[in-house]
Structures are given as C-alpha cells and as structure tokens.
N, C-alpha and C. Protein backbone atom coordinates (compact mmCIF):
# COMPACT_ATOMS: atom_id res chain seq x y z
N UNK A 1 34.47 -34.85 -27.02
CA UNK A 1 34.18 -33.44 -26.86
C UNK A 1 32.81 -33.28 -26.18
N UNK A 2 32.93 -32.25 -24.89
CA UNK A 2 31.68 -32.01 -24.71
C UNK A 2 30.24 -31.50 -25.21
N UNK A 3 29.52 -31.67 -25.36
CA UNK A 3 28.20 -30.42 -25.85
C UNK A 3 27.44 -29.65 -24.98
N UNK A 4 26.74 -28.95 -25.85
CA UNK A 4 26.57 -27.67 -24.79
C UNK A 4 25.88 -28.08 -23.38
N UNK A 5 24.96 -28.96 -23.77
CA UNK A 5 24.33 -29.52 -22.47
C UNK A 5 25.17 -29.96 -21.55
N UNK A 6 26.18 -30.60 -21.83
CA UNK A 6 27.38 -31.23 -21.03
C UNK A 6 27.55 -30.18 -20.23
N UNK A 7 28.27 -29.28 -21.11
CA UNK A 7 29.13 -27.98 -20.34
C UNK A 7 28.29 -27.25 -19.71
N UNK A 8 26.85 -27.08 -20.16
CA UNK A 8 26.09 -26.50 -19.13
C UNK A 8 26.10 -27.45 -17.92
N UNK A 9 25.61 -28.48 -18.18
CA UNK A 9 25.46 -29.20 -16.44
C UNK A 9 26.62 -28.93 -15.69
N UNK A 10 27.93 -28.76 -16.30
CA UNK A 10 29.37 -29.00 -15.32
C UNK A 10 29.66 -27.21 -14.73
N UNK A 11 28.59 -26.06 -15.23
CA UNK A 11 28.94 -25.30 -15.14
C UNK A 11 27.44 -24.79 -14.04
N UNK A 12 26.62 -25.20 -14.53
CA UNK A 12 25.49 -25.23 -13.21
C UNK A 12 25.69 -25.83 -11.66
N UNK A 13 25.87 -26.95 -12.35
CA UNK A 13 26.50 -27.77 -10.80
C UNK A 13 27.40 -26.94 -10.17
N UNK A 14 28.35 -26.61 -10.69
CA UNK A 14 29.72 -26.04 -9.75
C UNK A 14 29.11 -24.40 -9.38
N UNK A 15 27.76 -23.90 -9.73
CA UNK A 15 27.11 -22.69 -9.22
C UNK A 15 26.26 -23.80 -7.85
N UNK A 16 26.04 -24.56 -8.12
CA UNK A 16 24.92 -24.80 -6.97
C UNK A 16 25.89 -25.76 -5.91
N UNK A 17 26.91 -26.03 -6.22
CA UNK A 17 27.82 -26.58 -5.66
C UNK A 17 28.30 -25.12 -4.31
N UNK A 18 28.41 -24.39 -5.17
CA UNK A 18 29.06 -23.16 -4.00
C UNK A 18 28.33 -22.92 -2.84
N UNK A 19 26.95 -23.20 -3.16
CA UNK A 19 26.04 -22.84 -1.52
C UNK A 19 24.97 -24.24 -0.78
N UNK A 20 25.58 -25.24 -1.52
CA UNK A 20 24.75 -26.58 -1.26
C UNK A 20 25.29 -26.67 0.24
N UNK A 21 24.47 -27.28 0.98
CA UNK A 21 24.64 -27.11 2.52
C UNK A 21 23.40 -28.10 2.97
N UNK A 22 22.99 -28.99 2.00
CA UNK A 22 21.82 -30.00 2.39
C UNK A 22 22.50 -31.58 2.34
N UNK A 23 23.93 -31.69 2.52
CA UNK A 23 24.29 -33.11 1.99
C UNK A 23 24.43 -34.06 3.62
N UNK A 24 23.71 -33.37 4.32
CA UNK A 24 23.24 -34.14 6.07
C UNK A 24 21.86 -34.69 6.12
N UNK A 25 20.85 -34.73 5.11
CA UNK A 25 19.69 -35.07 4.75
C UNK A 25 19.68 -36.27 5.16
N UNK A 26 18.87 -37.62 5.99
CA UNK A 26 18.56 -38.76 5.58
C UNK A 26 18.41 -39.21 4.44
N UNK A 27 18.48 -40.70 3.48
CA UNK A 27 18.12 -41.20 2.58
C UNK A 27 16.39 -41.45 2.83
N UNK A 28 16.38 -41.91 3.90
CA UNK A 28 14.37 -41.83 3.50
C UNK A 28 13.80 -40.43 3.26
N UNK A 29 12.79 -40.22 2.55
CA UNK A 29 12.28 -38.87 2.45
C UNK A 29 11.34 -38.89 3.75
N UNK A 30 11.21 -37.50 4.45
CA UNK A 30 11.27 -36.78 6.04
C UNK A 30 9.89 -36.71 5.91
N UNK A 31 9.36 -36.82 4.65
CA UNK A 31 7.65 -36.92 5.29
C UNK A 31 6.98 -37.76 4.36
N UNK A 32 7.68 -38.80 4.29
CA UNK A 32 7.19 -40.07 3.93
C UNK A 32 6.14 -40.31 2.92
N UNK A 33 5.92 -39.26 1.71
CA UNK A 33 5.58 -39.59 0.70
C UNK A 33 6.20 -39.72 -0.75
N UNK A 34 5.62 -40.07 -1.58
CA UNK A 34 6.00 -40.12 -3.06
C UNK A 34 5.46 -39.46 -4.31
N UNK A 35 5.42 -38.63 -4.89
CA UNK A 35 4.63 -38.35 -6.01
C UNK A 35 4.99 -38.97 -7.47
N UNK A 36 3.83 -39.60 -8.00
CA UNK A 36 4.36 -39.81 -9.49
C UNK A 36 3.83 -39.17 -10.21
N UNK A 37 4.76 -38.52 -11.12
CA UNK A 37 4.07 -37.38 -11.85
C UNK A 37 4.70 -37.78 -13.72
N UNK A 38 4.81 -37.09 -14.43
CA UNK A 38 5.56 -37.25 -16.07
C UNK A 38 6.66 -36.52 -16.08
N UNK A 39 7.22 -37.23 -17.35
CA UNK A 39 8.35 -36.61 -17.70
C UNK A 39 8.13 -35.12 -18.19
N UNK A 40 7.19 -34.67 -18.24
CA UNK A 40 7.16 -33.52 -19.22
C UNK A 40 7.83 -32.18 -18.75
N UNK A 41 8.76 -31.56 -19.42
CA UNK A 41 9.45 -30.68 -19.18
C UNK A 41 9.11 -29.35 -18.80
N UNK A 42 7.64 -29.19 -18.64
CA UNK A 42 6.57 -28.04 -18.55
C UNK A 42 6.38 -28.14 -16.98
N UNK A 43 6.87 -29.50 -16.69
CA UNK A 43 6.23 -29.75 -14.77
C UNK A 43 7.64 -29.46 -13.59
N UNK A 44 7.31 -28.65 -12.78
CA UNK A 44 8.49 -28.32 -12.11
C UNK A 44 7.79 -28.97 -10.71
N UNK A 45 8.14 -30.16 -10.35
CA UNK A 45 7.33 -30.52 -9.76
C UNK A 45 7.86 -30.17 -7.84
N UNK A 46 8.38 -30.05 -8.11
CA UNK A 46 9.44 -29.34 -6.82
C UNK A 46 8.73 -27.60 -6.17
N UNK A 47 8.29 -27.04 -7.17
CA UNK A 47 8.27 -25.74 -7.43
C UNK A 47 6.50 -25.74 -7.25
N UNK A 48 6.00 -27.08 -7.86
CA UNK A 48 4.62 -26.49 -8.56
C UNK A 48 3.78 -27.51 -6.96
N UNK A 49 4.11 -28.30 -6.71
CA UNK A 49 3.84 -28.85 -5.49
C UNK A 49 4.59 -28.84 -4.00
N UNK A 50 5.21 -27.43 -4.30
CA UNK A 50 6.12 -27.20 -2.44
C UNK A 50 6.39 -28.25 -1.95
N UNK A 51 7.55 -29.11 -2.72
CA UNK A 51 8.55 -30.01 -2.46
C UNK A 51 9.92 -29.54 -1.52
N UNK A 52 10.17 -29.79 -0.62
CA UNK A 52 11.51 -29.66 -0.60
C UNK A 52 12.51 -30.48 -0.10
N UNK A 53 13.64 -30.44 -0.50
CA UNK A 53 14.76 -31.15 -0.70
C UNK A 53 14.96 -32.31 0.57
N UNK A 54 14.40 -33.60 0.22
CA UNK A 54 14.60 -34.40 1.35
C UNK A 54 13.06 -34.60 1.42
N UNK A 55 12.52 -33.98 1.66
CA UNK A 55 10.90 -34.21 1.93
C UNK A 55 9.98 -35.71 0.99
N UNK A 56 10.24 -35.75 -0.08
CA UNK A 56 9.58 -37.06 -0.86
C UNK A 56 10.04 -37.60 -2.07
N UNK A 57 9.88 -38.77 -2.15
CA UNK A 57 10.66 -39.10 -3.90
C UNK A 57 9.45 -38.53 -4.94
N UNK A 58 10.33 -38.18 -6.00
CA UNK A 58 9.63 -38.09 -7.09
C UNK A 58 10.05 -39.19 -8.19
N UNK A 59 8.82 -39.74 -8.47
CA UNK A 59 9.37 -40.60 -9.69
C UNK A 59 8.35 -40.14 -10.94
N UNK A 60 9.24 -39.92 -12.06
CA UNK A 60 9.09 -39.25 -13.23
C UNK A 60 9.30 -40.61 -14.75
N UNK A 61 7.64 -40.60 -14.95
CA UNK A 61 7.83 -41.26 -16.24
C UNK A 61 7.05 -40.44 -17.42
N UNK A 62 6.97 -40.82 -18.44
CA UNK A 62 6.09 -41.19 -19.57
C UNK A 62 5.12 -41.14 -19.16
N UNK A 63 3.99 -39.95 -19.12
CA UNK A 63 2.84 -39.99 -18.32
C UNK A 63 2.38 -40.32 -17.11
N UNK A 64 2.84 -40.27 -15.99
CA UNK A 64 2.57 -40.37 -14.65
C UNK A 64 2.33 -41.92 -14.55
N UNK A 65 2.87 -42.54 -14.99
CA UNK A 65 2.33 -44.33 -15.46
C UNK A 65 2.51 -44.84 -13.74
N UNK A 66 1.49 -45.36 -13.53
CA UNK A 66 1.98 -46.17 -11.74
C UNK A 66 2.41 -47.56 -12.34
N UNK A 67 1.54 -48.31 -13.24
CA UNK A 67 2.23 -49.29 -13.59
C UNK A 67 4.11 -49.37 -13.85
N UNK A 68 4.26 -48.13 -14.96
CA UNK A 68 5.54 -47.98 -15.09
C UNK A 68 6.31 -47.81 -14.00
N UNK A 69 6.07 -46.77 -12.96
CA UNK A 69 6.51 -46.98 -11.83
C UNK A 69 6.56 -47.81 -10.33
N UNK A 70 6.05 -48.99 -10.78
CA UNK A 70 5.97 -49.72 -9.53
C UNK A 70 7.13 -50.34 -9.10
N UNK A 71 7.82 -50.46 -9.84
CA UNK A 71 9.53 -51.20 -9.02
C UNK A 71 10.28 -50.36 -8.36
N UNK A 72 9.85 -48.41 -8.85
CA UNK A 72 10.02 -47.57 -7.75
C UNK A 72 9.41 -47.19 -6.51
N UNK A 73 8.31 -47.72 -7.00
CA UNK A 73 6.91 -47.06 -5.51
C UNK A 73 7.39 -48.51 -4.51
N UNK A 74 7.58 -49.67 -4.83
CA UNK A 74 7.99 -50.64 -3.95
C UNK A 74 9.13 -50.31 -3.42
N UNK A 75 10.41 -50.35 -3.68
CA UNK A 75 11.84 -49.39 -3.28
C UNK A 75 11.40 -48.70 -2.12
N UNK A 76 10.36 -47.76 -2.70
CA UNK A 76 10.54 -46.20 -1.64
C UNK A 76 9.47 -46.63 -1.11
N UNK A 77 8.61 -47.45 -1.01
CA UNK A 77 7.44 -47.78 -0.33
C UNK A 77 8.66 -49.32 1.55
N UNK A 78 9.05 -50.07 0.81
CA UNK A 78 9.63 -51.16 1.30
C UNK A 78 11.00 -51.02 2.33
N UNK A 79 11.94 -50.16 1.44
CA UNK A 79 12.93 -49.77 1.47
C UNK A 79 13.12 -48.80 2.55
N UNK A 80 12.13 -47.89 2.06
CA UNK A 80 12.49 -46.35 2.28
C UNK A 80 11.81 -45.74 3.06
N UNK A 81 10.30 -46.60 3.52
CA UNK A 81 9.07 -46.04 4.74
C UNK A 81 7.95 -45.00 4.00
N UNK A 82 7.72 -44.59 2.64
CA UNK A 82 6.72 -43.65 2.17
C UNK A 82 5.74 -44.45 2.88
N UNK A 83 4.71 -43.88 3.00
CA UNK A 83 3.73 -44.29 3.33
C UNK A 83 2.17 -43.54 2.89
N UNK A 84 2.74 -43.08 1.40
CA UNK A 84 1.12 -42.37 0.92
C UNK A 84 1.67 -41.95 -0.26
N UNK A 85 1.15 -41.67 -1.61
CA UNK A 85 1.29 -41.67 -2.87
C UNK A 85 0.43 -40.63 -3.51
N UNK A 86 0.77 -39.81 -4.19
CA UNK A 86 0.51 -38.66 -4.63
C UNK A 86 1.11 -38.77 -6.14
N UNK A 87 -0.57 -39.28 -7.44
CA UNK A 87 -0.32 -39.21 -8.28
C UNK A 87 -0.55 -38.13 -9.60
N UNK A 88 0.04 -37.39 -10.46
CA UNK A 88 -0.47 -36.55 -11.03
C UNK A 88 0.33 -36.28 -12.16
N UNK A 89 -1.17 -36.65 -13.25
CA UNK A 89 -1.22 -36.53 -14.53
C UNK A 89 -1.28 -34.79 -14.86
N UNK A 90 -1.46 -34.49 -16.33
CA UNK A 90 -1.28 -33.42 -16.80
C UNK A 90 -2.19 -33.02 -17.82
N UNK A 91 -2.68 -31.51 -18.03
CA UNK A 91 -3.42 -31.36 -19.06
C UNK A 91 -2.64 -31.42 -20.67
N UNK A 92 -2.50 -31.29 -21.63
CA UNK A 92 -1.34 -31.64 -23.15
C UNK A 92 -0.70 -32.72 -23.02
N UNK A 93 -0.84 -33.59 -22.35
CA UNK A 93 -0.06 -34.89 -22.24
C UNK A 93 0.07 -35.24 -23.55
N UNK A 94 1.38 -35.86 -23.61
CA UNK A 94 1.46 -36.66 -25.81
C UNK A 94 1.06 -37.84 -25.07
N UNK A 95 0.98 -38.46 -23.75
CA UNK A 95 0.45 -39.86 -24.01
C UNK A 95 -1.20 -39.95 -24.78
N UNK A 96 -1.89 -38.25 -25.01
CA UNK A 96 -3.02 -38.80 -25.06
C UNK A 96 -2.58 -38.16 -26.75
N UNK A 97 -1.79 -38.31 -27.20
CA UNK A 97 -1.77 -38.24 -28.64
C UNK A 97 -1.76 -39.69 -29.84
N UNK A 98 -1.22 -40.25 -29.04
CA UNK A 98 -1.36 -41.82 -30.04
C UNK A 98 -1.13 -43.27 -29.17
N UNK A 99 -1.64 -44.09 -30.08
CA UNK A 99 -1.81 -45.52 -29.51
C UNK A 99 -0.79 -46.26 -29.74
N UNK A 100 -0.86 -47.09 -28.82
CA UNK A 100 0.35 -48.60 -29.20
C UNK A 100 0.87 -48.63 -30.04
N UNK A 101 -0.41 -49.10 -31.18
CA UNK A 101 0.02 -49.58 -32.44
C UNK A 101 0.84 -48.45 -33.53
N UNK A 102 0.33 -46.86 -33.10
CA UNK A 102 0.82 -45.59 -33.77
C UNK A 102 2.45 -45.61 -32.93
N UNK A 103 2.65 -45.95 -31.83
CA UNK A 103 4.34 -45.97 -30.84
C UNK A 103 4.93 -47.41 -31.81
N UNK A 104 4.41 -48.22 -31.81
CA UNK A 104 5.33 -49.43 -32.48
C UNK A 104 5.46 -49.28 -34.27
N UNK A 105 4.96 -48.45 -34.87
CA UNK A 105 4.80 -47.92 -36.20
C UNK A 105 6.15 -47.06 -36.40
N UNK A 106 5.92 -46.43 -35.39
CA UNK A 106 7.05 -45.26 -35.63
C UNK A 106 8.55 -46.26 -34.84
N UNK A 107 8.56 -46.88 -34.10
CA UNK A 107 9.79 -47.34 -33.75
C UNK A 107 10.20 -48.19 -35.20
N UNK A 108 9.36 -48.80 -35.67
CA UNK A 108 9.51 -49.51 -36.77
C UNK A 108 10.42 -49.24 -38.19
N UNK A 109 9.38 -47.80 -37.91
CA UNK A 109 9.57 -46.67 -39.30
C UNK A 109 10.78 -45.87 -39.01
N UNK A 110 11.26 -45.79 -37.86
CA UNK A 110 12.83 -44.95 -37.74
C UNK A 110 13.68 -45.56 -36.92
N UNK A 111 13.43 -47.11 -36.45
CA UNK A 111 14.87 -47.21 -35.82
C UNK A 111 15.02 -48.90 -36.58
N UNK A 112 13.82 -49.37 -37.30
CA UNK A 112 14.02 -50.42 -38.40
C UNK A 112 13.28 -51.59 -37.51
N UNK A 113 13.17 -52.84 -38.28
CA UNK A 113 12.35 -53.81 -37.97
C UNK A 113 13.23 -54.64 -36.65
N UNK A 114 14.65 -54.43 -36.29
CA UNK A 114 15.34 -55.22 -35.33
C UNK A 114 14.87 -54.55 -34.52
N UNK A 115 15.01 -53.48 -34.10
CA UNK A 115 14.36 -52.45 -32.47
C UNK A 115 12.91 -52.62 -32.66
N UNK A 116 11.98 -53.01 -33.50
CA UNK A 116 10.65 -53.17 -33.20
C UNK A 116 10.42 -54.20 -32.65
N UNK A 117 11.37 -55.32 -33.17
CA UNK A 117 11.42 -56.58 -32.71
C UNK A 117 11.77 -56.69 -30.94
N UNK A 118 12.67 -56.20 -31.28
CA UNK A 118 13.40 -56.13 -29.75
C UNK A 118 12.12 -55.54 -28.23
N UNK A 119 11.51 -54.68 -29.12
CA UNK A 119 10.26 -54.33 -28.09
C UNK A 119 9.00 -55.40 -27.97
N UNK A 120 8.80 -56.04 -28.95
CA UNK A 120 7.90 -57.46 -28.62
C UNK A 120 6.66 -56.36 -28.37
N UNK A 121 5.80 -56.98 -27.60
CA UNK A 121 4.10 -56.36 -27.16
C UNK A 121 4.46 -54.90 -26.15
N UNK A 122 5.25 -54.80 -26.32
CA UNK A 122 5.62 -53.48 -25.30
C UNK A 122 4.38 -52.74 -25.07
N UNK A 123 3.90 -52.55 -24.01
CA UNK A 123 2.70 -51.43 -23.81
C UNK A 123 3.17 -50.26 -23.55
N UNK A 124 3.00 -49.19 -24.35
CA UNK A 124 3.44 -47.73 -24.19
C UNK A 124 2.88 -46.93 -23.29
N UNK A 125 1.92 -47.30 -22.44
CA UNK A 125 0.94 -46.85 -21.77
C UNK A 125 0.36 -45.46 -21.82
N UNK A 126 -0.22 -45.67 -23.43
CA UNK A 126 -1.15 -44.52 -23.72
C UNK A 126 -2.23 -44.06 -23.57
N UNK A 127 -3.35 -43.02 -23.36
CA UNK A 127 -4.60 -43.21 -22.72
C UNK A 127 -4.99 -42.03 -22.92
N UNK A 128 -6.95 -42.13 -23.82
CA UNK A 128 -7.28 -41.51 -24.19
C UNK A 128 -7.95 -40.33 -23.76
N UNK A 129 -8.13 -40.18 -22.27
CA UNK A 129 -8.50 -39.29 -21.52
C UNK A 129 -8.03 -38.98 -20.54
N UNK A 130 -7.51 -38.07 -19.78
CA UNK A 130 -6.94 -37.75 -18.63
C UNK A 130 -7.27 -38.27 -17.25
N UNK A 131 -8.76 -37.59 -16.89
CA UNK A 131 -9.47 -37.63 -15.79
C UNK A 131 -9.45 -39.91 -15.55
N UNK A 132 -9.98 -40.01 -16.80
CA UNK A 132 -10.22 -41.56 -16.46
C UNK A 132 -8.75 -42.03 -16.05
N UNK A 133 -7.68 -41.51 -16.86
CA UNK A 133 -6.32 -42.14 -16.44
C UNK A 133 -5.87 -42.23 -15.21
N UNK A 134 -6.15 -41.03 -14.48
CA UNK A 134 -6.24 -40.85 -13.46
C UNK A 134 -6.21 -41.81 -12.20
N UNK A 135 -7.97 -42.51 -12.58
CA UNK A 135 -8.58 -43.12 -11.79
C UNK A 135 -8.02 -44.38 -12.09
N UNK A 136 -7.98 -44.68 -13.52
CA UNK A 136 -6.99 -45.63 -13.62
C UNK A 136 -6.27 -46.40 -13.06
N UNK A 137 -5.29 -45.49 -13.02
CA UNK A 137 -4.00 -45.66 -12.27
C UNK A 137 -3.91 -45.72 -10.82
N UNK A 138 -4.69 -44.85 -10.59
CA UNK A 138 -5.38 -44.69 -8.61
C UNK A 138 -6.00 -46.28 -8.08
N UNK A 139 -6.95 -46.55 -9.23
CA UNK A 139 -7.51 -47.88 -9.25
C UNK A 139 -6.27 -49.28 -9.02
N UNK A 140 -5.68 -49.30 -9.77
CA UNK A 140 -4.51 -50.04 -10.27
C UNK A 140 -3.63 -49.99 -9.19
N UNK A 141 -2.78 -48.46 -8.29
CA UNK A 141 -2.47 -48.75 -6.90
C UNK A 141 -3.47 -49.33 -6.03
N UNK A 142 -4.37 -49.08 -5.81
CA UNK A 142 -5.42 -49.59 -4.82
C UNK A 142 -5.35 -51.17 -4.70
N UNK A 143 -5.70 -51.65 -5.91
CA UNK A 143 -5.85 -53.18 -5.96
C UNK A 143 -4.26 -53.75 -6.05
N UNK A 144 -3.10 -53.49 -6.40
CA UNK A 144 -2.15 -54.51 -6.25
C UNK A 144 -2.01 -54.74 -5.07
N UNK A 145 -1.01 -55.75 -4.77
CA UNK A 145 -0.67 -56.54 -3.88
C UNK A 145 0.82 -56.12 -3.22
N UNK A 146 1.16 -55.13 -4.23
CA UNK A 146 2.46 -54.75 -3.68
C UNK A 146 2.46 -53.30 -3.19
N UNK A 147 1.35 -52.47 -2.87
CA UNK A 147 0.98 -51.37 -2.29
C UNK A 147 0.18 -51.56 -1.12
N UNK A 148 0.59 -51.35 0.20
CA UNK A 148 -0.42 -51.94 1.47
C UNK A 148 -1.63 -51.06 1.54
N UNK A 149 -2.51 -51.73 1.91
CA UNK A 149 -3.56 -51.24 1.80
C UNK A 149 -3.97 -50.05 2.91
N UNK A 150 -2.96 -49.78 3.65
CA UNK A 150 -2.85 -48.85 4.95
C UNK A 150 -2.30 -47.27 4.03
N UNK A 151 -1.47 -47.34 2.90
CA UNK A 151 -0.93 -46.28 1.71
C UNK A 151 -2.01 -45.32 1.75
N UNK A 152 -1.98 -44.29 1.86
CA UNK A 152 -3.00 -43.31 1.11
C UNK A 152 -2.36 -43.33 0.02
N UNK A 153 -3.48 -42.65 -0.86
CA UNK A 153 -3.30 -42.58 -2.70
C UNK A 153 -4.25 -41.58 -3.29
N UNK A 154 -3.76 -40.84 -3.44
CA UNK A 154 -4.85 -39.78 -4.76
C UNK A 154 -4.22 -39.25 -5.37
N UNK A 155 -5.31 -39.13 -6.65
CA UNK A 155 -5.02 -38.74 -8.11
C UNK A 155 -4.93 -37.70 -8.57
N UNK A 156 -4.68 -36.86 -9.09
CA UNK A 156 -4.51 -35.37 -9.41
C UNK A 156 -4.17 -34.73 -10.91
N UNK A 157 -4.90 -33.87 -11.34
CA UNK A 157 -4.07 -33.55 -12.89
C UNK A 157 -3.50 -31.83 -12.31
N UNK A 158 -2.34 -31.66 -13.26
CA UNK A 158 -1.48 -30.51 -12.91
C UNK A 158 -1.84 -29.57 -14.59
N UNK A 159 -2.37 -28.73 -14.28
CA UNK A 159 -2.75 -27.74 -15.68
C UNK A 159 -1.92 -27.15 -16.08
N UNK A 160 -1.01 -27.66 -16.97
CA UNK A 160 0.31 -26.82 -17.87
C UNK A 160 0.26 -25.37 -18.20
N UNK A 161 -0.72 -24.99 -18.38
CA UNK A 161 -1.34 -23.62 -18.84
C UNK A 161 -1.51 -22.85 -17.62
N UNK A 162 -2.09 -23.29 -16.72
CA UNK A 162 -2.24 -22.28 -15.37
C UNK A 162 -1.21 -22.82 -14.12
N UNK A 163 -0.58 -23.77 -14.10
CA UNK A 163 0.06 -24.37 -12.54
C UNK A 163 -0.91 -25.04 -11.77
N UNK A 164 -1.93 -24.61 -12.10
CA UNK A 164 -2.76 -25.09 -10.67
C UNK A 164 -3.22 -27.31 -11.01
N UNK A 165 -3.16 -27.49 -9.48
CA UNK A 165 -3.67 -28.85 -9.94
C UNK A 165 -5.04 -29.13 -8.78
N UNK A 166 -5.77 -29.84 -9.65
CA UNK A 166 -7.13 -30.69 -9.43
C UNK A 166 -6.93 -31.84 -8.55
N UNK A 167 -7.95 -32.08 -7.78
CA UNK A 167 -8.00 -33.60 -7.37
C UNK A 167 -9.17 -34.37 -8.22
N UNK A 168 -9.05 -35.48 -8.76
CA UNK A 168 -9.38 -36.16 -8.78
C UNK A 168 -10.43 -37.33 -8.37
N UNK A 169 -9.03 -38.23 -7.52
CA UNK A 169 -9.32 -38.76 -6.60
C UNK A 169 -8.93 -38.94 -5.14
C-alpha cells in the first residue's frame, strides 16, 4: 500500500509531467558548475541561488560536507566538465549540534550494538562553528589531489532566517 508521500509524489509528478518541455537538456550542466550545499529542508537551493534546470549539479549532504561529497565533485568534475565549485553551509545547521561520539551513542542507543558496530570509526562530519567549516572545507577542496587546481572554489553560508547568503571565502 502506498503512503501519503508515495501518492503525493505520483500525483505531483503527473502535474509537472503535463508542462515539462526540458527533457532536450544535455547531461553536462550548461555552465559548468557545482554547488554543495545540505540536506536541510529549509534550503531551496534552486530558488535561493537562481539555478536553473540544466545549468549545475547540486550535490546535497549532511551539512554541505566536501569530504562527503567528493566521489560526486570528481563524477561532475571528470565526467561531466564543471569547472568551479560553489560551497554553502547554513546558519541552524544540526551538524553544529553534536559530536561523533554524541552520533555513535545514539546509533547505539536506538538501532543496538550490531549497527554501531557496522559503522566502525565512521566520521559524522560534525563541526563546531560555521564560518570555520566553511573554510574548512574550501581548504580541504583546495589541497586534494582530485580537484585541479585550475577549479574555482568559494565558500558561502545561506541564512535560513533571511535567504540571503554570505561569502566567506
């Protein structure tokens, strides 16, 4: 049986299905960048950074993590021709609500000692300040080896409360 979310998606789609008229797009994105931004459901990142359809990948984690996302930024970097990276964190982020050891506590405490196990040293990539995360992460593209050093890259936080976003770096 479906649930409501189900039946909503099958009933949204077939509304945006009636006037979709973009399925001639290239697979590379048309102006060759990427943004990594979070999962957080507050970020419309399409909307809040004048994205449009075809124009750049978005890759969406758990706090704007570049680490987390590097097997995508290589893809669309290798693959796909981006050629500049546009990263941006958020003001209320829960990554800056708890640590490692508080993420492996709670997997522990509600899904039992086999799924804690199963995660081993897992880094949750939590972090106690925004602005530094930022740079962080900006830092962290800069120096690997699998981002060319020809990439532009800057950092950015997006203010949940107002829309507007900062640079960084």
């Amino acid at each position: 049986m479906a649930s409501e979310i189900q039946k909503n998606l099958v009933e949204k789609n077939a509304e945006y299905v009636r006037t979709f008229d973009q399925g001639h797009l290239a697979l590379p994105p048309a102006k060759k960048y990427l943004v990594v931004t979070c999962m957080d459901a507050r970020i419309d990142p399409v909307a809040a950074f004048g994205i449009s359809l075809g124009d750049a990948h978005v890759i969406r984690n758990a706090g704007a993590s570049a680490k987390d996302a590097q097997r995508s930024i290589i893809i669309s970097e290798q693959l796909l021709g981006t050629r500049e990276i546009i990263l941006v964190k958020h003001t209320g982020c829960g990554m800056l609500t708890f640590t490692n050891d508080d993420a492996h506590a709670l997997v522990k405490q509600n899904l039992g000692p086999t799924a804690a196990a199963e995660l081993g040293p897992l880094d949750f990539l939590p972090f106690p300040e925004i602005d530094g995360a930022v740079k962080s992460d900006v830092e962290f593209l800069k120096k690997t080896a699998t981002v060319p050093e020809d990439v532009k890259i800057s950092g950015w936080v997006y203010e949940v409360e107002t829309g507007k976003v900062r640079q960084v770096v």
